[in-house]
PDB file of N, CA and C in Angstrom:
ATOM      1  N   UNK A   1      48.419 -42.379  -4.575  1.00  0.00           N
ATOM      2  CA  UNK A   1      47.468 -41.743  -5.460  1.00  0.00           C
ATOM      3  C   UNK A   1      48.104 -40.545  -6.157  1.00  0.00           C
ATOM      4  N   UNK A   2      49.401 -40.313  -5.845  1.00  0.00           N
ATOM      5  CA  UNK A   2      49.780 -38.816  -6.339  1.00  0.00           C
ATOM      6  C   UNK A   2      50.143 -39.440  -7.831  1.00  0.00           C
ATOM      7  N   UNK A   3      49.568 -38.382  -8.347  1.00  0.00           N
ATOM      8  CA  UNK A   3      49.883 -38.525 -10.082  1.00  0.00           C
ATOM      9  C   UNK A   3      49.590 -39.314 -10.543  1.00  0.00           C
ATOM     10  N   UNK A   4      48.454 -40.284 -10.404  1.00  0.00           N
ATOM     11  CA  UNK A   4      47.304 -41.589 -10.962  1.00  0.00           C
ATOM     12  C   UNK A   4      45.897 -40.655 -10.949  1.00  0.00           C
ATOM     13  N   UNK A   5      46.487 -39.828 -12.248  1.00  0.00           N
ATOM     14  CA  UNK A   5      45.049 -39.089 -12.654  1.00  0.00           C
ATOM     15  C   UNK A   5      43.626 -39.933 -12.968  1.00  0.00           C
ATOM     16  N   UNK A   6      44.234 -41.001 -13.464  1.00  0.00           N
ATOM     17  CA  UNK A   6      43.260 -42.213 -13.729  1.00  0.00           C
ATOM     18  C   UNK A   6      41.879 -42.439 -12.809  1.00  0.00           C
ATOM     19  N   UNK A   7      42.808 -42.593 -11.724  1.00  0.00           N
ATOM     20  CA  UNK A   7      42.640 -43.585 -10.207  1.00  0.00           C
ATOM     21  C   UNK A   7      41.680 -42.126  -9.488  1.00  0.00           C
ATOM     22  N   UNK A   8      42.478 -40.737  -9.649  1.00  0.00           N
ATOM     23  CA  UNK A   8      41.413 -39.987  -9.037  1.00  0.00           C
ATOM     24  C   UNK A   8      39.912 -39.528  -9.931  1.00  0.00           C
ATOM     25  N   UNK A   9      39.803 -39.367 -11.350  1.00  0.00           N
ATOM     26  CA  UNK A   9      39.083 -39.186 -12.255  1.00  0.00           C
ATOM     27  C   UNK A   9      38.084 -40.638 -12.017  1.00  0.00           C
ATOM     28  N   UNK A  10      38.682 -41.608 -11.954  1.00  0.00           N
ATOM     29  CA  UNK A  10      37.614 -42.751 -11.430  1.00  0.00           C
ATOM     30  C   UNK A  10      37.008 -42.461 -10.036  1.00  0.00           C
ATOM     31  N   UNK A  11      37.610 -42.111  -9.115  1.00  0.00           N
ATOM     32  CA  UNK A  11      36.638 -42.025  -7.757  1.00  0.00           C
ATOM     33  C   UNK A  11      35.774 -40.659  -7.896  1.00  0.00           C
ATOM     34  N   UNK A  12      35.908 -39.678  -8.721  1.00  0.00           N
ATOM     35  CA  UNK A  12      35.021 -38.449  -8.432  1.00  0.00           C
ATOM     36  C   UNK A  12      33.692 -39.188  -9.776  1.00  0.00           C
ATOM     37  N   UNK A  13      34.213 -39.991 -10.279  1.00  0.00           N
ATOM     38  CA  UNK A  13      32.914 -40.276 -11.241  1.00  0.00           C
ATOM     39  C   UNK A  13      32.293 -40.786 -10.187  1.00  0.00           C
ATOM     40  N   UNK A  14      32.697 -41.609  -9.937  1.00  0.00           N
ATOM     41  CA  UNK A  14      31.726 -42.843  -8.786  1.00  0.00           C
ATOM     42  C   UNK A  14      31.491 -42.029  -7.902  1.00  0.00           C
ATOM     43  N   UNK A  15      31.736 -41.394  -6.859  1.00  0.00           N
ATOM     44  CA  UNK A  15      31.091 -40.386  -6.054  1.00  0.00           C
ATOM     45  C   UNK A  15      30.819 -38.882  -5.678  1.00  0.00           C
ATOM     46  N   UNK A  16      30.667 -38.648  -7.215  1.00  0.00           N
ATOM     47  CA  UNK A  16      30.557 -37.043  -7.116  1.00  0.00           C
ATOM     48  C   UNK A  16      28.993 -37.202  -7.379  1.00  0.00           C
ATOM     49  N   UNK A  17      28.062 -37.746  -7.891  1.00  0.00           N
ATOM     50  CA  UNK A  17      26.643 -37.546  -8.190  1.00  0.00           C
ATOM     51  C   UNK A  17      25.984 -37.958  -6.344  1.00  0.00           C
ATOM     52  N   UNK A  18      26.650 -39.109  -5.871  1.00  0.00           N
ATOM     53  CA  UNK A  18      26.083 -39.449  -4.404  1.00  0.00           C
ATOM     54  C   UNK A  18      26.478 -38.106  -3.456  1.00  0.00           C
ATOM     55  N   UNK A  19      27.300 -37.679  -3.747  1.00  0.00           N
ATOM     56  CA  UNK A  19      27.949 -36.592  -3.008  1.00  0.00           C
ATOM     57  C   UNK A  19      26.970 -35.105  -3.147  1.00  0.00           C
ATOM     58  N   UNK A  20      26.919 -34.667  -4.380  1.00  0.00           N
ATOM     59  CA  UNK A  20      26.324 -33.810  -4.958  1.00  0.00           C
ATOM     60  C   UNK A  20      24.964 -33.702  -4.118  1.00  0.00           C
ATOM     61  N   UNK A  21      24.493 -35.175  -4.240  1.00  0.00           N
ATOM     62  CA  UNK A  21      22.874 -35.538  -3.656  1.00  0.00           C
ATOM     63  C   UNK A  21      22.675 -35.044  -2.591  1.00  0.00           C
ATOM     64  N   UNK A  22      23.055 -35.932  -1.658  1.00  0.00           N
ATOM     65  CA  UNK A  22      23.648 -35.544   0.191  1.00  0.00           C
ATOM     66  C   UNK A  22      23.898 -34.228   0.009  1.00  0.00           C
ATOM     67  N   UNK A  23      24.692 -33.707  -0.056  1.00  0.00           N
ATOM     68  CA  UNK A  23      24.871 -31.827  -0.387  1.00  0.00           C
ATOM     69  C   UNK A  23      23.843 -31.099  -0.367  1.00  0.00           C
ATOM     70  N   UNK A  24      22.945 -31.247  -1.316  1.00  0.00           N
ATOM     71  CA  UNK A  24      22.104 -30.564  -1.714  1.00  0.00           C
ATOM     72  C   UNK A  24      21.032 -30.838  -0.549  1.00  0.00           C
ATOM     73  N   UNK A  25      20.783 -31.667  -0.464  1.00  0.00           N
ATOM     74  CA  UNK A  25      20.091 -32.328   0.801  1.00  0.00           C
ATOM     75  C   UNK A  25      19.727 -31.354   2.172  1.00  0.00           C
ATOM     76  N   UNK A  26      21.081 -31.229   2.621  1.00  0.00           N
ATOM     77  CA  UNK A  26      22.426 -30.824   3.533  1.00  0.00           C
ATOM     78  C   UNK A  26      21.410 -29.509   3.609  1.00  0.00           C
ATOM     79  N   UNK A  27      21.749 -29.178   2.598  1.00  0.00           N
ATOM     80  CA  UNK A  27      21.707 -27.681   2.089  1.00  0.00           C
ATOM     81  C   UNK A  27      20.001 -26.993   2.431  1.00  0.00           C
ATOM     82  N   UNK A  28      19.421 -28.093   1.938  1.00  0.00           N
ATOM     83  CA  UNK A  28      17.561 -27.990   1.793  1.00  0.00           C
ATOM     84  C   UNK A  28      17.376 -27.704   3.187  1.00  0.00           C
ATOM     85  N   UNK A  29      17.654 -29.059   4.181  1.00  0.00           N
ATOM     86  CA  UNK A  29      17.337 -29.033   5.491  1.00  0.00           C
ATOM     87  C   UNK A  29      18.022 -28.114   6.459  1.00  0.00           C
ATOM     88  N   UNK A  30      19.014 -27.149   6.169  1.00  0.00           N
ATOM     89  CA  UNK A  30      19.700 -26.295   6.940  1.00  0.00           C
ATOM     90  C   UNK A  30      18.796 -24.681   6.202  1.00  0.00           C
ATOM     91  N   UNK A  31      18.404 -24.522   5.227  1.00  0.00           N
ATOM     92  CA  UNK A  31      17.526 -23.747   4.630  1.00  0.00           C
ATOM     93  C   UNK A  31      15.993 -23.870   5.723  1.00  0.00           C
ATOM     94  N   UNK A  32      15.830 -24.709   5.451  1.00  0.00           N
ATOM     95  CA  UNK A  32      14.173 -24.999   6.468  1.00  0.00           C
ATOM     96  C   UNK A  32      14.362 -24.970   7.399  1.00  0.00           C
ATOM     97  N   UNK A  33      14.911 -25.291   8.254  1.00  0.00           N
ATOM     98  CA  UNK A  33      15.781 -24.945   9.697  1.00  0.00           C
ATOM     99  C   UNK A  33      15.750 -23.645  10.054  1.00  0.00           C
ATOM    100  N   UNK A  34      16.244 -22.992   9.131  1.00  0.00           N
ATOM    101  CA  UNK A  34      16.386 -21.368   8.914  1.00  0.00           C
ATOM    102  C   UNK A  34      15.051 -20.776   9.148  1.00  0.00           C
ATOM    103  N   UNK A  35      14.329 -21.446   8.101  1.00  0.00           N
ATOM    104  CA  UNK A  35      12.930 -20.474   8.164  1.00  0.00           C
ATOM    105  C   UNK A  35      12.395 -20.919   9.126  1.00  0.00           C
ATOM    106  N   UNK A  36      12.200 -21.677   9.511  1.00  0.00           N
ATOM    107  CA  UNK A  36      11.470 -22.247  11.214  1.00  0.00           C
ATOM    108  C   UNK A  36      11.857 -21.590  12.387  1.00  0.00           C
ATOM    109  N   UNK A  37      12.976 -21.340  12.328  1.00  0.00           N
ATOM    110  CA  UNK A  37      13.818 -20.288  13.491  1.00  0.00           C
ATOM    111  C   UNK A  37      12.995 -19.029  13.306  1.00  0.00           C
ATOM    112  N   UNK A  38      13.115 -18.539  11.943  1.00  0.00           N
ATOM    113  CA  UNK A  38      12.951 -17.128  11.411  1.00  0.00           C
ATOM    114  C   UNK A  38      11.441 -17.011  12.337  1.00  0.00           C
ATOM    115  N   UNK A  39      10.140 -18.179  11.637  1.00  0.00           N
ATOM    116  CA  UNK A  39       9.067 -17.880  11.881  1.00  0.00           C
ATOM    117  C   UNK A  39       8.734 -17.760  13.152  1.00  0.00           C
ATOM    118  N   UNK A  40       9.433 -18.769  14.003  1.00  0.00           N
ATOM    119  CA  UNK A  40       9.503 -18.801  15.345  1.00  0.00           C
ATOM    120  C   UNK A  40       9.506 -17.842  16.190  1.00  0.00           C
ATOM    121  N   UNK A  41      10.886 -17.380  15.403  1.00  0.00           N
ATOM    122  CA  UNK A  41      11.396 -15.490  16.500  1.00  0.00           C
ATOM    123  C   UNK A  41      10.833 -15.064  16.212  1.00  0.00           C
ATOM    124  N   UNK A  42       9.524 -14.469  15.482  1.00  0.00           N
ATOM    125  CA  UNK A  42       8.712 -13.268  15.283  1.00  0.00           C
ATOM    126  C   UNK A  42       7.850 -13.409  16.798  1.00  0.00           C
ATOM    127  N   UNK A  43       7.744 -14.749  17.089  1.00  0.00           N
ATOM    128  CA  UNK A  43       6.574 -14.542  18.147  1.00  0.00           C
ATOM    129  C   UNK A  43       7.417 -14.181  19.592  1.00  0.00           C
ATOM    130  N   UNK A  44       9.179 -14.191  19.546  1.00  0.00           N
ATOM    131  CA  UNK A  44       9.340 -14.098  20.760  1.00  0.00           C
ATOM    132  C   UNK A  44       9.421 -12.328  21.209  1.00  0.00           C
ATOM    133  N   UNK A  45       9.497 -11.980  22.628  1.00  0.00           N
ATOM    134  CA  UNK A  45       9.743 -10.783  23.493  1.00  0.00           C
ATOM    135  C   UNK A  45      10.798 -10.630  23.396  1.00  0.00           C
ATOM    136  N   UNK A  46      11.092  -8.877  22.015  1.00  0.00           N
ATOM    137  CA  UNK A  46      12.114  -8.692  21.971  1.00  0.00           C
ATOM    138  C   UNK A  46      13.076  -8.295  23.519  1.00  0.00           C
ATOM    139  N   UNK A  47      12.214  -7.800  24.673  1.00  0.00           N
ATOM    140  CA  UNK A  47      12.747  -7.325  25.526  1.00  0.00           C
ATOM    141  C   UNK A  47      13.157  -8.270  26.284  1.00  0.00           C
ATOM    142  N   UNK A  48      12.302  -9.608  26.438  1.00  0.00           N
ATOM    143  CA  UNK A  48      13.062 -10.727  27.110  1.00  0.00           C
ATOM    144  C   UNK A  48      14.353 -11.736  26.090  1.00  0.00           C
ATOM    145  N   UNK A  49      14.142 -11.492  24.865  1.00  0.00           N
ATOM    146  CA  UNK A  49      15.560 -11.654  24.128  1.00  0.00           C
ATOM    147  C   UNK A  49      16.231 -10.337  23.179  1.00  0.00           C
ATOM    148  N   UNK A  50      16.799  -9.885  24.210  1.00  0.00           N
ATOM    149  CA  UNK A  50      17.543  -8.856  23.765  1.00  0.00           C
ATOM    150  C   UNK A  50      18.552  -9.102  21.977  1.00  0.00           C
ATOM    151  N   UNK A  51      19.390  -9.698  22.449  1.00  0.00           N
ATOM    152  CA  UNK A  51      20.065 -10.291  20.980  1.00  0.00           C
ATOM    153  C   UNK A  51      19.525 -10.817  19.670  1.00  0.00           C
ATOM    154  N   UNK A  52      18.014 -11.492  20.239  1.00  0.00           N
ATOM    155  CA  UNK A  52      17.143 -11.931  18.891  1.00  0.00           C
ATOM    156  C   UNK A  52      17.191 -11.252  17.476  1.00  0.00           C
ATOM    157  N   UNK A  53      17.203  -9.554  17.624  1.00  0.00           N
ATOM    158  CA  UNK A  53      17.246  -9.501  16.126  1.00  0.00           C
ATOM    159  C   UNK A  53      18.648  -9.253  15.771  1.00  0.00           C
ATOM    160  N   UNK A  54      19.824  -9.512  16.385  1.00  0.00           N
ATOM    161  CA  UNK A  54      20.816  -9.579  16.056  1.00  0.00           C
ATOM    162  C   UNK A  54      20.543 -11.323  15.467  1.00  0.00           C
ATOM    163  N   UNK A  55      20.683 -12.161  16.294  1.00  0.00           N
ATOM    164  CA  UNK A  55      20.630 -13.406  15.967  1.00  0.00           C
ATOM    165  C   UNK A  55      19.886 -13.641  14.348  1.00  0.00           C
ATOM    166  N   UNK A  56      18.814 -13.142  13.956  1.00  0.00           N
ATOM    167  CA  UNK A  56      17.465 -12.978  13.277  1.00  0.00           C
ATOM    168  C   UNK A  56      18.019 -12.310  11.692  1.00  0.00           C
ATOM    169  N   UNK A  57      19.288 -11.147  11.640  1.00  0.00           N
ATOM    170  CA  UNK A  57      20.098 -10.772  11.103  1.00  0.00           C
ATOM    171  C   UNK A  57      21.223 -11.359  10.196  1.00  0.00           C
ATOM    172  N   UNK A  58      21.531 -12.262  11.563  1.00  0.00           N
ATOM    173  CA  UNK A  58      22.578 -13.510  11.438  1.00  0.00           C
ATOM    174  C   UNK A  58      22.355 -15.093  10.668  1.00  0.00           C
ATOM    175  N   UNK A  59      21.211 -14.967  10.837  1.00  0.00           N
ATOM    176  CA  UNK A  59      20.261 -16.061  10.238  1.00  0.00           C
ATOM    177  C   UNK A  59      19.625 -15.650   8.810  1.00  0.00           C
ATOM    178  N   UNK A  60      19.639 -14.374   8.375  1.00  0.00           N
ATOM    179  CA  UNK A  60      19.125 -14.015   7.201  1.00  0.00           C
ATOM    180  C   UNK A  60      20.014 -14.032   6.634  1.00  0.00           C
ATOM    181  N   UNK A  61      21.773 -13.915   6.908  1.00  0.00           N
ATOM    182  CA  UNK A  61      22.566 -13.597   6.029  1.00  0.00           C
ATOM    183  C   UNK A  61      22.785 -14.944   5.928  1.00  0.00           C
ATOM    184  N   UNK A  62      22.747 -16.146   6.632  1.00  0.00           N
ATOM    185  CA  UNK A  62      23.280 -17.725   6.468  1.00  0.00           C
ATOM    186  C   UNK A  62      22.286 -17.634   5.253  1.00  0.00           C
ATOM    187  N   UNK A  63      21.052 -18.055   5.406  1.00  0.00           N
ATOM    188  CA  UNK A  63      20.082 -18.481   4.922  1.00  0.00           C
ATOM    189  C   UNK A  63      20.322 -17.558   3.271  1.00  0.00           C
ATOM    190  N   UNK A  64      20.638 -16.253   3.097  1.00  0.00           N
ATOM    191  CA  UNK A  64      20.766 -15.760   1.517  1.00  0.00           C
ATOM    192  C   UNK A  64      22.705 -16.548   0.972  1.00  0.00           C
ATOM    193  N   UNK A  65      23.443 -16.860   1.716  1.00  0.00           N
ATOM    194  CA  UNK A  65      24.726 -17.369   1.517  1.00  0.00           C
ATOM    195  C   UNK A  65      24.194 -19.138   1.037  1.00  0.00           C
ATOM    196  N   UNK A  66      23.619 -19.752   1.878  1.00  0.00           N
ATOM    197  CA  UNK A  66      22.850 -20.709   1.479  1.00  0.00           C
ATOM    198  C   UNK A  66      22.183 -21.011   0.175  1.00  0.00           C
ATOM    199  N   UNK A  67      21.482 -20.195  -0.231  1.00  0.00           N
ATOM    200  CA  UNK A  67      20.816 -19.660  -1.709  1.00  0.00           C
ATOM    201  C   UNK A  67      21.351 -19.542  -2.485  1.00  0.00           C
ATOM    202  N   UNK A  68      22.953 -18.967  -2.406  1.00  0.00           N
ATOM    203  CA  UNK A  68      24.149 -18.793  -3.690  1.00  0.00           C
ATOM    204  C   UNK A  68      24.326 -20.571  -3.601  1.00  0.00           C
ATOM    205  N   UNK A  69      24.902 -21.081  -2.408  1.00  0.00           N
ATOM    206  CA  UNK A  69      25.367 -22.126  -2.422  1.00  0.00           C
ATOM    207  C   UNK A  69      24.194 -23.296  -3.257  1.00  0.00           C
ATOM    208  N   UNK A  70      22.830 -22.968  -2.874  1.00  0.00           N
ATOM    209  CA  UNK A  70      21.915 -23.776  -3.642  1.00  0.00           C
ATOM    210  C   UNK A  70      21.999 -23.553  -5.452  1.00  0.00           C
ATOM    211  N   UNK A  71      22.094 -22.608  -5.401  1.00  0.00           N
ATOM    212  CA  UNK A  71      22.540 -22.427  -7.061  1.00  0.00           C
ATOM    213  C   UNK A  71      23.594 -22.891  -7.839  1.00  0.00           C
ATOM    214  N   UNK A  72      24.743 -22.865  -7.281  1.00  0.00           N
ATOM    215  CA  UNK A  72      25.681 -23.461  -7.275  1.00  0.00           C
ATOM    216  C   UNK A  72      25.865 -24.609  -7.821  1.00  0.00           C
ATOM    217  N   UNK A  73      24.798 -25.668  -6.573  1.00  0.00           N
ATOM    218  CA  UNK A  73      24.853 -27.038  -6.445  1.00  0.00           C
ATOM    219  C   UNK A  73      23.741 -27.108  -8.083  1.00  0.00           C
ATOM    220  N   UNK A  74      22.592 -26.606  -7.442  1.00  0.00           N
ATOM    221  CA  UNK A  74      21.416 -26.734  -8.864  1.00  0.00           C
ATOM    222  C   UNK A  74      22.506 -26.702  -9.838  1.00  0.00           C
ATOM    223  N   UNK A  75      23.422 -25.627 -10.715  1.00  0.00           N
ATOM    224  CA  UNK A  75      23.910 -25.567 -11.559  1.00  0.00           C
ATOM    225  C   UNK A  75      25.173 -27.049 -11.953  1.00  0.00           C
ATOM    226  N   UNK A  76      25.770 -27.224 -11.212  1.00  0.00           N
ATOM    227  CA  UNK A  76      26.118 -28.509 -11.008  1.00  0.00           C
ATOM    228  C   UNK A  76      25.615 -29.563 -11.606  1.00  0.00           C
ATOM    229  N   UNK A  77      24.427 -30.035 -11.124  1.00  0.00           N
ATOM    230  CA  UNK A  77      23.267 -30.600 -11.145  1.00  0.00           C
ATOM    231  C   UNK A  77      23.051 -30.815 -12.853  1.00  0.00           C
ATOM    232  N   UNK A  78      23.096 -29.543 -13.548  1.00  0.00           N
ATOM    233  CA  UNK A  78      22.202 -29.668 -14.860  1.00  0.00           C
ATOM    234  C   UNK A  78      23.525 -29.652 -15.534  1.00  0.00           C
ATOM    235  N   UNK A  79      24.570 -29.549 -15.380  1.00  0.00           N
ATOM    236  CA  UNK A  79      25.831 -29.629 -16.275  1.00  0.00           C
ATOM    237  C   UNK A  79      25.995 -30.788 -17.035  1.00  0.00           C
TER     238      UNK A  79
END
């Protein structure tokens, strides 16, 4: 495949839109995941989970890194 620009320009046509899809997908259900955790830990005992709002912290910064990455893909998307 090295230097059969052809041969690689043909496989990203054919599977960059299926790819893109799944991705975004990927992306949705690891987002909702997020907020389900999020809503979850509000109800737990910070004193019986000490680390929670570290964890809770850790999960807000995935979940806004996620959001660039959703834009990203959206922008992709409408190109």
């Amino acid at each position: 495949m090295t230097g059969d620009e052809a041969s690689k320009q043909s496989y990203h046509e054919q599977y960059f839109p299926k790819t893109l899809s799944v991705l975004q997908k990927h992306v949705d259900y690891l987002m909702n995941e997020l907020d389900e955790l999020s809503e979850n830990s509000w109800r737990k005992d910070v004193k019986r989970h000490p680390r929670l709002p570290l964890l809770m912290r850790h999960n807000e910064f995935v979940r806004n890194t996620l959001e660039l990455v959703q834009q990203n893909l959206d922008n992709i998307s409408l190109a």
